[in-house]
N, C-alpha and C. Protein backbone atom coordinates (compact mmCIF):
# COMPACT_ATOMS: atom_id res chain seq x y z
N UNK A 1 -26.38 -9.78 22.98
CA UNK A 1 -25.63 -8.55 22.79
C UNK A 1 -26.58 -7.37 22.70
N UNK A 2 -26.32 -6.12 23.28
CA UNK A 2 -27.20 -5.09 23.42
C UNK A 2 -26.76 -4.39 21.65
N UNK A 3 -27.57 -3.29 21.94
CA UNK A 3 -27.86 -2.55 20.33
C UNK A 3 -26.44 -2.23 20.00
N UNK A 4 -25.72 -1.30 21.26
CA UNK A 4 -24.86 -0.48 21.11
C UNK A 4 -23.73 -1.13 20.37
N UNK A 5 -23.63 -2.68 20.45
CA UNK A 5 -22.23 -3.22 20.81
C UNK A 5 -22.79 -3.76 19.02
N UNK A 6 -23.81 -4.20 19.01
CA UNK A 6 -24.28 -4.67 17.22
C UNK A 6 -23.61 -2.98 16.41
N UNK A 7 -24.11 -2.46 17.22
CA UNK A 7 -23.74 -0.68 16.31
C UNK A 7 -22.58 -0.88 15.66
N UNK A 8 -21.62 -0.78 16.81
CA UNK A 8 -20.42 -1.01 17.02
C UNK A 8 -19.70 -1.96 15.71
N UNK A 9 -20.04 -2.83 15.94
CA UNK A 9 -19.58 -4.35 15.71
C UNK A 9 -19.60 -3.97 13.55
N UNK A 10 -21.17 -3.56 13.77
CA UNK A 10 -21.32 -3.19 12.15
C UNK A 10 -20.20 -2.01 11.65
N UNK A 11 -20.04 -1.25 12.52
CA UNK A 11 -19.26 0.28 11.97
C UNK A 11 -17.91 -0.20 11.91
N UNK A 12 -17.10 -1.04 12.73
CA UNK A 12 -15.91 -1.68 12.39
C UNK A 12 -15.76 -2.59 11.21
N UNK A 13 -16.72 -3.07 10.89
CA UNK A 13 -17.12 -4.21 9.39
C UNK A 13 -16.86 -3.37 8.32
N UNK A 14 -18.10 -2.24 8.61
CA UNK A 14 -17.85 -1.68 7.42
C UNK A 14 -16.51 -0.69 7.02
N UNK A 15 -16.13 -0.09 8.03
CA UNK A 15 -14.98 0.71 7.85
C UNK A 15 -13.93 -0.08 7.00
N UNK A 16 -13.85 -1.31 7.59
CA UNK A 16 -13.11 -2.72 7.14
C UNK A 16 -13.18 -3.01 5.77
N UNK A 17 -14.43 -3.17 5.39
CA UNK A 17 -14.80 -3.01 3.89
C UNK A 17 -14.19 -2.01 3.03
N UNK A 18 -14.52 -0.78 3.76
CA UNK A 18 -14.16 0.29 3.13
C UNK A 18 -12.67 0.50 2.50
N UNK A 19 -11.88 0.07 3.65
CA UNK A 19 -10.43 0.44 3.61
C UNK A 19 -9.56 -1.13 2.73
N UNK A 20 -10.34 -1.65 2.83
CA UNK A 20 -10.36 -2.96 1.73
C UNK A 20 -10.11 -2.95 0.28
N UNK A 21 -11.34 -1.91 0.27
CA UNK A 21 -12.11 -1.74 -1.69
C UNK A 21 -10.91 -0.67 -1.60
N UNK A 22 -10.68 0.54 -0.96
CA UNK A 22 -9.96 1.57 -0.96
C UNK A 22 -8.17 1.11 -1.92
N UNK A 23 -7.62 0.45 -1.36
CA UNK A 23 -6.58 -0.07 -1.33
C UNK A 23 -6.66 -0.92 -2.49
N UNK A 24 -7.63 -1.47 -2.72
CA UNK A 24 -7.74 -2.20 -4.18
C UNK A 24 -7.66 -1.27 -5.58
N UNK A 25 -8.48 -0.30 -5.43
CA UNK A 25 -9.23 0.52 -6.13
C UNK A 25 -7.78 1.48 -6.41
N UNK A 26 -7.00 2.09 -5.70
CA UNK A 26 -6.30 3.07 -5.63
C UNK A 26 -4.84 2.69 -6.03
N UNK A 27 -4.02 2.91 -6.87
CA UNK A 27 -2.93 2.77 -7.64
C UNK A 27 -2.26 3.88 -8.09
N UNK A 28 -0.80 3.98 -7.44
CA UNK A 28 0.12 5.05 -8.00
C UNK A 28 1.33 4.20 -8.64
N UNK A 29 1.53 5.39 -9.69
CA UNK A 29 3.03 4.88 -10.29
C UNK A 29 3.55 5.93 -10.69
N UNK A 30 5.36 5.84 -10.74
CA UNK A 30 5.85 7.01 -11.18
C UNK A 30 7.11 6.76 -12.25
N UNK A 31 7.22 8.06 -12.88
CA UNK A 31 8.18 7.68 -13.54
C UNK A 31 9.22 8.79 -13.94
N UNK A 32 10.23 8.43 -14.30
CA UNK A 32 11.32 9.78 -14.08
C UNK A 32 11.95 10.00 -15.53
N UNK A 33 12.48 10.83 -15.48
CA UNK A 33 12.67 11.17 -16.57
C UNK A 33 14.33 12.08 -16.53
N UNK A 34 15.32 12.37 -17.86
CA UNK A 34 15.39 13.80 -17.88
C UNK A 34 14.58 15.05 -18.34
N UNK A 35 15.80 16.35 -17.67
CA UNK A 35 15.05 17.43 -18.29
C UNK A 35 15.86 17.38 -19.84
N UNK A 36 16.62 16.78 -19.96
CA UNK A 36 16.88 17.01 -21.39
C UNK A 36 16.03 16.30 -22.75
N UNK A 37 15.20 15.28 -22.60
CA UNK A 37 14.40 13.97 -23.26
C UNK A 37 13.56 15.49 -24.24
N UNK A 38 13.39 14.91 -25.33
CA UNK A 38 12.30 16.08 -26.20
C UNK A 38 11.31 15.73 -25.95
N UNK A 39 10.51 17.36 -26.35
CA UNK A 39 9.29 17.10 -26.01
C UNK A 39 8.60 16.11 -27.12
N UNK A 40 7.69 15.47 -26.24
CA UNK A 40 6.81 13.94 -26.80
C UNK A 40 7.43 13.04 -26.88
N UNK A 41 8.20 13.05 -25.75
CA UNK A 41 8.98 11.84 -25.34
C UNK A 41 7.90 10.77 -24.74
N UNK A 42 7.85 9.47 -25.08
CA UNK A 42 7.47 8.49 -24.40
C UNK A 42 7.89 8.20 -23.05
N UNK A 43 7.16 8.78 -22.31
CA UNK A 43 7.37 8.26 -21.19
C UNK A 43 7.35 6.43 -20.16
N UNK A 44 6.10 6.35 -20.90
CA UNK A 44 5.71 5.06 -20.01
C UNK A 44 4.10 4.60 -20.53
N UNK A 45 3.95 2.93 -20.27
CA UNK A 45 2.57 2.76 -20.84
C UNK A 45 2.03 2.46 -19.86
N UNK A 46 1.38 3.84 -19.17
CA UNK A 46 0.38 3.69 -17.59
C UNK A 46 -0.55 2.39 -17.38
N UNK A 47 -1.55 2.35 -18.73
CA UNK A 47 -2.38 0.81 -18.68
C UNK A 47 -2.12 -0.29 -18.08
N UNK A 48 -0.60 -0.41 -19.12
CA UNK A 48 0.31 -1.49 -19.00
C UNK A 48 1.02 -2.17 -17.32
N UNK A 49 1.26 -0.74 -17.02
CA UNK A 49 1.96 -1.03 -15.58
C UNK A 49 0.88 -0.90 -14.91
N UNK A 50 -0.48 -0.37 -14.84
CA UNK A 50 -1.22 -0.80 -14.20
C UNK A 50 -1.71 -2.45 -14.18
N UNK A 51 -1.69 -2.59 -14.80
CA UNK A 51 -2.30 -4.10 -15.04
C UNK A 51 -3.32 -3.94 -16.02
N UNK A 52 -4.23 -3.19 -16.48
CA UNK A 52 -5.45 -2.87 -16.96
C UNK A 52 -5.30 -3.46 -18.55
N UNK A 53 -6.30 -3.55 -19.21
CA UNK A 53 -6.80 -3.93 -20.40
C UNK A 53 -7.15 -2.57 -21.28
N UNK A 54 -6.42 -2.40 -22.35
CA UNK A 54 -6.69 -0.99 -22.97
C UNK A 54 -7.78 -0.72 -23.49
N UNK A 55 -8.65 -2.06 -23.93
CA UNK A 55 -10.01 -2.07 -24.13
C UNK A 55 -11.03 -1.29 -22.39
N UNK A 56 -10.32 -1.61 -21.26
CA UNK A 56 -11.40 -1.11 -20.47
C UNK A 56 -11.14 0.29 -19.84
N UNK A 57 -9.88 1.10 -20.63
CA UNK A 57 -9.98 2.07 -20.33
C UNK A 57 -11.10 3.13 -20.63
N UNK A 58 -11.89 3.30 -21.70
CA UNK A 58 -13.02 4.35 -21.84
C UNK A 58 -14.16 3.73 -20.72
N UNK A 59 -14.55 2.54 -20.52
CA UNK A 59 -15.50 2.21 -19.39
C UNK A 59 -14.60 2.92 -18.02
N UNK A 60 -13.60 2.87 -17.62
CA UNK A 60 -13.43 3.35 -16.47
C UNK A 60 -12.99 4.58 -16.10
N UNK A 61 -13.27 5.25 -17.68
CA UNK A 61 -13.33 6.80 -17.22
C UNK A 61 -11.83 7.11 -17.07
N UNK A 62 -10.83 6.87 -18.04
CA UNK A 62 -9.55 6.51 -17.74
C UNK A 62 -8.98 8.09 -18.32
N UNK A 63 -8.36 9.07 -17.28
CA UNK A 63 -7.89 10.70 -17.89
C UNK A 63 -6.80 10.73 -17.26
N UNK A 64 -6.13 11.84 -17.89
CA UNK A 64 -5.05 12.25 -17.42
C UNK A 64 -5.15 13.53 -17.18
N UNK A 65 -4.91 14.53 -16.30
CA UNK A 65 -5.45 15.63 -15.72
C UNK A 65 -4.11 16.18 -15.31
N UNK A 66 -4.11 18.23 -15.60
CA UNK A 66 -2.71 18.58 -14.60
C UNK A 66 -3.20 18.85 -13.53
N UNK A 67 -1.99 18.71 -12.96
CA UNK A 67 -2.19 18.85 -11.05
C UNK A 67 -2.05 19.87 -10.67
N UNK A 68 -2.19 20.82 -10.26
CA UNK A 68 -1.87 22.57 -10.28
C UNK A 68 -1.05 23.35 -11.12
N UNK A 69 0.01 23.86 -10.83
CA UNK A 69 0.25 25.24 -11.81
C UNK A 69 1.64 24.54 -12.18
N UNK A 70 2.28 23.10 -11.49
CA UNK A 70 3.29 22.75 -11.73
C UNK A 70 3.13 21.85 -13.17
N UNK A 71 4.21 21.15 -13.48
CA UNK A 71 4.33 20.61 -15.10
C UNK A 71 4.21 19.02 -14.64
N UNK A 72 3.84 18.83 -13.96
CA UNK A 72 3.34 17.14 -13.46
C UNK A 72 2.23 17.12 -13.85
N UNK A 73 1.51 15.76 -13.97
CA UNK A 73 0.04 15.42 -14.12
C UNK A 73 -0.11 14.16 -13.75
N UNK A 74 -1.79 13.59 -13.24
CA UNK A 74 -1.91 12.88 -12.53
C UNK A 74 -2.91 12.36 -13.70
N UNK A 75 -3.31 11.03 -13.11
CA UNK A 75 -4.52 10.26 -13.71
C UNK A 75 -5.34 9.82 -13.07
């Protein structure tokens, strides 16, 4: 096999890899609510429905952040 086609051959592997770990790594969930619920309403236990261990949330850097100027927030 010439260089080009090894080039090749590697850049499809890895992309492969990539979109692999990607899809592993990456997790959404949502949850609804009313507008009437008071505020500090329990919404939901994100950890939980993730699958995750509440012990390994500070190792993985685990936040909750707002998402622009709207009243949603992401993690």
């Amino acid at each position: 096999l010439g260089v080009g086609v090894l080039e090749k051959k590697n850049a499809a592997l890895l992309s492969l890899r990539f979109t692999c770990l990607w899809s592993v790594s990456a997790a959404q969930i949502r949850y609804s609510i009313a507008e009437e619920v008071k505020e500090g309403t329990a919404v939901g236990n994100t950890a939980k429905d993730l699958g995750l261990e509440k012990n390994s949330l500070k190792v993985r850097k685990y936040r909750i952040g707002s998402g622009g100027t709207d009243s949603l927030f992401h993690v």
